[in-house]
N, C-alpha and C. Protein backbone atom coordinates (compact mmCIF):
# COMPACT_ATOMS: atom_id res chain seq x y z
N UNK A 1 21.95 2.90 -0.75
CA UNK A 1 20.73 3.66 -0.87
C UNK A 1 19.88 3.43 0.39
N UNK A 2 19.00 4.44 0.48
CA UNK A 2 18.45 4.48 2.02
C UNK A 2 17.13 4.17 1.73
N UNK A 3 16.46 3.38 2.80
CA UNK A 3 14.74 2.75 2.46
C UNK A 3 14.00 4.21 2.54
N UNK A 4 12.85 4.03 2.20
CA UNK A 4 11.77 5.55 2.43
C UNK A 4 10.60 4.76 3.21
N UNK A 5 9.69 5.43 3.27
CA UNK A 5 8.62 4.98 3.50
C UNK A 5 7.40 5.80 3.26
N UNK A 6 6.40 5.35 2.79
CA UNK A 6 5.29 6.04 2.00
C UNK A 6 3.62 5.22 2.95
N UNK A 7 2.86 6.76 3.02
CA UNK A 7 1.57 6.03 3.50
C UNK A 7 0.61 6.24 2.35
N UNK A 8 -0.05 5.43 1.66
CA UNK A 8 -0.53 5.76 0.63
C UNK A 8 -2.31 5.59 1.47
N UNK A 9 -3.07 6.47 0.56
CA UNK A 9 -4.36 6.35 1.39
C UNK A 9 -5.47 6.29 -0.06
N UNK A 10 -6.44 5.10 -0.55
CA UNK A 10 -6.53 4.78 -1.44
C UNK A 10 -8.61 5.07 -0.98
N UNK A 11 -9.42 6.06 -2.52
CA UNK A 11 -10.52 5.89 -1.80
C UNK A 11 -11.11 5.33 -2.93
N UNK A 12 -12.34 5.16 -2.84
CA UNK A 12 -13.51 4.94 -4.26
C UNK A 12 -14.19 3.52 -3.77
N UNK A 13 -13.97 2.72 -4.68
CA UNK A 13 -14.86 1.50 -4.04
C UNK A 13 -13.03 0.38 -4.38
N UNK A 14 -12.75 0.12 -3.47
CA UNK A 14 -11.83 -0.19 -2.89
C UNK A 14 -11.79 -1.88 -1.48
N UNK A 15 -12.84 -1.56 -0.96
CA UNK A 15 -12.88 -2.42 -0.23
C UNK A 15 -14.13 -3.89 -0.64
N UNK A 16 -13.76 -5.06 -0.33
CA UNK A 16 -14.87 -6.10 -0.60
C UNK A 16 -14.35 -6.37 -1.68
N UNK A 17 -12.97 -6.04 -2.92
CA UNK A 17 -12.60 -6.09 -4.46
C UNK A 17 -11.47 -7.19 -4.15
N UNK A 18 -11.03 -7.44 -2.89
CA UNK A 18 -9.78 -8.08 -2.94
C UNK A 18 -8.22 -7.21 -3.29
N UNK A 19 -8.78 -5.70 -2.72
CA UNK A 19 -7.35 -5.18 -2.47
C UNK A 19 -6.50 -5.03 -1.88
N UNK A 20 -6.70 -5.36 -0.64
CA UNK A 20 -5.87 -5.85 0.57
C UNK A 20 -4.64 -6.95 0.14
N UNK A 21 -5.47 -8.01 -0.69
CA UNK A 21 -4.60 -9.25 -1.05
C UNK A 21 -3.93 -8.75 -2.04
N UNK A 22 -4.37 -7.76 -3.41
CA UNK A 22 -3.77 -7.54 -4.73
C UNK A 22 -2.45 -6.89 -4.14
N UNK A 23 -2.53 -5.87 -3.01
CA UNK A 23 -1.46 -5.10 -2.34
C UNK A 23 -0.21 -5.98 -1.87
N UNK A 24 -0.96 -7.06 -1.10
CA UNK A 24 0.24 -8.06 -0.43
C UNK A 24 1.22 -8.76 -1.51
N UNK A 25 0.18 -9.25 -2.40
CA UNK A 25 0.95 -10.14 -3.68
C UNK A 25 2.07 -8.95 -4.13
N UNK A 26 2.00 -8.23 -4.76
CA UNK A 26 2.80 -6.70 -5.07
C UNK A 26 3.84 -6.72 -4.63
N UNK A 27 3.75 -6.80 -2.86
CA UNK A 27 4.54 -6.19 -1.88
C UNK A 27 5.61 -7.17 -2.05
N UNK A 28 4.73 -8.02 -1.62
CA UNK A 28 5.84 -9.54 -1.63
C UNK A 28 6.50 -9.31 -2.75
N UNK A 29 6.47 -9.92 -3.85
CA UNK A 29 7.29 -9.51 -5.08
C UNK A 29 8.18 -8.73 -5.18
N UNK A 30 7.87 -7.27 -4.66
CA UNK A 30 8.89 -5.96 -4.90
C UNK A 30 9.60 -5.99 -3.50
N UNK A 31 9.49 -7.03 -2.34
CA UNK A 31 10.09 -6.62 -1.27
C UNK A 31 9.90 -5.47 -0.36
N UNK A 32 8.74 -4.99 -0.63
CA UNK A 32 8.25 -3.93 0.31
C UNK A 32 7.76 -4.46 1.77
N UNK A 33 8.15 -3.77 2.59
CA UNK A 33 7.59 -4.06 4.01
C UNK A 33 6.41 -3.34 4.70
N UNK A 34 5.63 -3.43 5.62
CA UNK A 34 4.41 -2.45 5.88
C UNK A 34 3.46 -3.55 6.28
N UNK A 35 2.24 -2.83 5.67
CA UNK A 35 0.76 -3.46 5.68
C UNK A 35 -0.02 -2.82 5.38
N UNK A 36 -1.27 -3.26 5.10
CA UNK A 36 -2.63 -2.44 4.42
C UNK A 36 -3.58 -3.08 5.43
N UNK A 37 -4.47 -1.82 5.38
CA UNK A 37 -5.89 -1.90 5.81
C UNK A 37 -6.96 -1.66 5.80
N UNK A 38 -7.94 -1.84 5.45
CA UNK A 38 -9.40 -1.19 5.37
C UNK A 38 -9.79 0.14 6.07
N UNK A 39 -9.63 0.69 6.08
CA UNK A 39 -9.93 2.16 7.06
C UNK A 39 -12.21 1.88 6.95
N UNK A 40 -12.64 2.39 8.58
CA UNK A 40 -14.08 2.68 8.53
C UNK A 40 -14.28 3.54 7.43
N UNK A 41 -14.10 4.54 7.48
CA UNK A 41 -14.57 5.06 6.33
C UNK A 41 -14.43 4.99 4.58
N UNK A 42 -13.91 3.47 4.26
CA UNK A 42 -14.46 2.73 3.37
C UNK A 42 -13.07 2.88 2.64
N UNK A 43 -11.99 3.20 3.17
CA UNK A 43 -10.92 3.86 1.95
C UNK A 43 -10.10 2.43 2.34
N UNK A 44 -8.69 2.13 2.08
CA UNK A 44 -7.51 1.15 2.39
C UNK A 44 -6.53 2.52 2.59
N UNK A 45 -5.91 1.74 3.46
CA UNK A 45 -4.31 2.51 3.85
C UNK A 45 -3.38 1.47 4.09
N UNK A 46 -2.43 2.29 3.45
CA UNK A 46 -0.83 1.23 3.28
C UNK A 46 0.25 1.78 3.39
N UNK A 47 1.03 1.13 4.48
CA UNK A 47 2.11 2.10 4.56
C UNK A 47 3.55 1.09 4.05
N UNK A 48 4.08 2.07 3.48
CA UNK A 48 5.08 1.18 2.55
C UNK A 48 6.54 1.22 3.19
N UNK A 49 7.63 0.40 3.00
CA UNK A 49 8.86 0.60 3.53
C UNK A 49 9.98 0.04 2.32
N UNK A 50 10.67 0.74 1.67
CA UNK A 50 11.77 -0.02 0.75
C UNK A 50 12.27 0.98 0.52
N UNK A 51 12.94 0.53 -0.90
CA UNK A 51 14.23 1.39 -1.23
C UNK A 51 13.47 1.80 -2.50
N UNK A 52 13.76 3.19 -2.82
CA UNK A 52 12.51 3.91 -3.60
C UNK A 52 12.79 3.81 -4.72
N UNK A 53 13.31 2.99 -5.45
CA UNK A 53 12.97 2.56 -6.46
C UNK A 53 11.92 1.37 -6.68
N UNK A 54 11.82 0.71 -5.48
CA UNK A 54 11.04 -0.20 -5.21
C UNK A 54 9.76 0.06 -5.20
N UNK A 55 9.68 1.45 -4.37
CA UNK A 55 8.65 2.54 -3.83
C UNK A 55 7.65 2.73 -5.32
N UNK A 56 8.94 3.17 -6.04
CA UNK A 56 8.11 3.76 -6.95
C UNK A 56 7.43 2.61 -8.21
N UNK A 57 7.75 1.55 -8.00
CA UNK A 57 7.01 0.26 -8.60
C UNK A 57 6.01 0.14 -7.84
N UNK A 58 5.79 0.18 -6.65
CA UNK A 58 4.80 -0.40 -6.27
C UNK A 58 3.42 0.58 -6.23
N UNK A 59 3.40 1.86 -6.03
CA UNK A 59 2.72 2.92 -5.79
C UNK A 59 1.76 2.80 -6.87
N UNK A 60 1.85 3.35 -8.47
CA UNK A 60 1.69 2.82 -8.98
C UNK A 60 0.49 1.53 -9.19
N UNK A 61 0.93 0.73 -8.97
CA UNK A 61 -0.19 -0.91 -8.63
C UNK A 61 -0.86 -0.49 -7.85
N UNK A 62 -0.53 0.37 -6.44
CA UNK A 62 -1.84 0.61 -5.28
C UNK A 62 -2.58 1.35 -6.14
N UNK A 63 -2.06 2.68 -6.79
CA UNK A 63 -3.00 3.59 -7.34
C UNK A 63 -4.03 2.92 -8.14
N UNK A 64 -3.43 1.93 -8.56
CA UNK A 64 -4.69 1.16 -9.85
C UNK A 64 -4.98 0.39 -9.27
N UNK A 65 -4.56 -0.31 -8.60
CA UNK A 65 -5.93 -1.49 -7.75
C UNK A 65 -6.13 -2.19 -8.61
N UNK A 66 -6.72 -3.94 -7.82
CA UNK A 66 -6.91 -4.66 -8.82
C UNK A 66 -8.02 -4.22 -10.01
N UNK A 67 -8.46 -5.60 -10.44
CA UNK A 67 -9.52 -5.45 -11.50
C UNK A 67 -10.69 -4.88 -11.10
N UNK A 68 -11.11 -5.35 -9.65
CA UNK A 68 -12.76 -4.83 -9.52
C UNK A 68 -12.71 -4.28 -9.10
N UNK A 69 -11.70 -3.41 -8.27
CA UNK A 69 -11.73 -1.88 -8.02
C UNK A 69 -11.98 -0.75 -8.77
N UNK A 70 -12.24 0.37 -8.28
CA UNK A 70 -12.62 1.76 -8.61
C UNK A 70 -12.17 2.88 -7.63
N UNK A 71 -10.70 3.35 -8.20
CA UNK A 71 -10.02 3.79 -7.31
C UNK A 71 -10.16 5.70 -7.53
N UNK A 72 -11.04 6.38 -6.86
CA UNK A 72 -11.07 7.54 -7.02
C UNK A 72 -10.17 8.37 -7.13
N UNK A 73 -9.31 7.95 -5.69
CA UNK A 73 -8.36 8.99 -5.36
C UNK A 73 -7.23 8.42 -4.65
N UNK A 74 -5.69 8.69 -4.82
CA UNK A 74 -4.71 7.85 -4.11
C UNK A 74 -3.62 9.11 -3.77
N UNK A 75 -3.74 9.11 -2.30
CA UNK A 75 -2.95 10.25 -1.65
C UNK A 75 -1.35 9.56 -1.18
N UNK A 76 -0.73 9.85 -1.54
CA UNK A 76 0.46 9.22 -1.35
C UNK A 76 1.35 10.59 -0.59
N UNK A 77 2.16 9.84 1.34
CA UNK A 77 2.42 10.99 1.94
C UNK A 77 3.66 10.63 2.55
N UNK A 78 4.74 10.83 2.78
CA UNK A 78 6.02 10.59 3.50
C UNK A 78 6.14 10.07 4.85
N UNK A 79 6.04 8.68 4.90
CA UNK A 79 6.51 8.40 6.40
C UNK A 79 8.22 8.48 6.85
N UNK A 80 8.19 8.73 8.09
CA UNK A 80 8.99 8.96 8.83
C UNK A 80 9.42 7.78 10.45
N UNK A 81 10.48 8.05 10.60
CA UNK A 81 10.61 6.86 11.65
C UNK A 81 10.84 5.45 11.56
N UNK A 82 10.77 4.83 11.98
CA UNK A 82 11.55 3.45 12.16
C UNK A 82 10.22 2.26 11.76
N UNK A 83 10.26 1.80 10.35
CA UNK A 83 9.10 1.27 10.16
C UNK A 83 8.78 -0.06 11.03
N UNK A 84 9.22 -0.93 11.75
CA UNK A 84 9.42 -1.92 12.69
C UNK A 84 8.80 -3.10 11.91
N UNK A 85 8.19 -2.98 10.69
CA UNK A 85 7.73 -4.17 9.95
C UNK A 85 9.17 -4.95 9.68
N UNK A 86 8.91 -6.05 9.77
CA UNK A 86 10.23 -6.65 8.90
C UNK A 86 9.73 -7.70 7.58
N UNK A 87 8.36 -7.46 7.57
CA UNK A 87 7.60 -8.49 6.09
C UNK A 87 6.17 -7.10 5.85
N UNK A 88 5.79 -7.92 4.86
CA UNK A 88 4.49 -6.94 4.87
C UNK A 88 2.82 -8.11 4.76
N UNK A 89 2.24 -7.10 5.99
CA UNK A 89 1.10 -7.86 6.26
C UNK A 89 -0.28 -7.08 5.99
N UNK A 90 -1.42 -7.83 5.63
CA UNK A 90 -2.92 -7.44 5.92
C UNK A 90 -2.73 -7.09 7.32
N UNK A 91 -3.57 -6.44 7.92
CA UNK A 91 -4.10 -5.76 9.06
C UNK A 91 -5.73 -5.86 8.73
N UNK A 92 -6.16 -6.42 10.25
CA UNK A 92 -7.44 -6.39 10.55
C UNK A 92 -8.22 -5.30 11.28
């Protein structure tokens, strides 16, 4: 089976909740590769790399965010290309 890769783009009140970390814990677990980040305009973005069954466990958890989040809206979009992550990290 072939990896995919997904950019998920997460808005509402999202940032300052500890979703950056809820994402990593996830990742780690399901073996997803990538990273997340705070975007300025207040949203997180994460771009995902596995094998889509993996994909589709994890998506899911981003869409809901931890506990003290309030996740409006979760755009989930097809990446392409050679993800060059080989773990998955926070981004500053």
């Amino acid at each position: 089976m072939t990896e995919a890769g997904k950019k998920i783009r997460v808005t509402g009140h999202v940032q300052g909740v500890g979703f950056r970390y809820y994402c990593l814990r996830h990742a780690r677990r399901l073996g997803i590769r990538g990273s997340v980040k705070n975007h300025s305009d207040g949203s997180v973005i994460v771009e995902a790399w596995a094998l889509p069954d993996d994909l589709d466990a994890f998506i899911p958890l981003v869409c809901k965010g931890p506990a003290f989040a309030s996740v409006k809206e979760c755009v989930v979009e097809k990446l392409t290309g050679d993800p060059g992550a080989q773990s998955f990290e926070v981004k500053y």
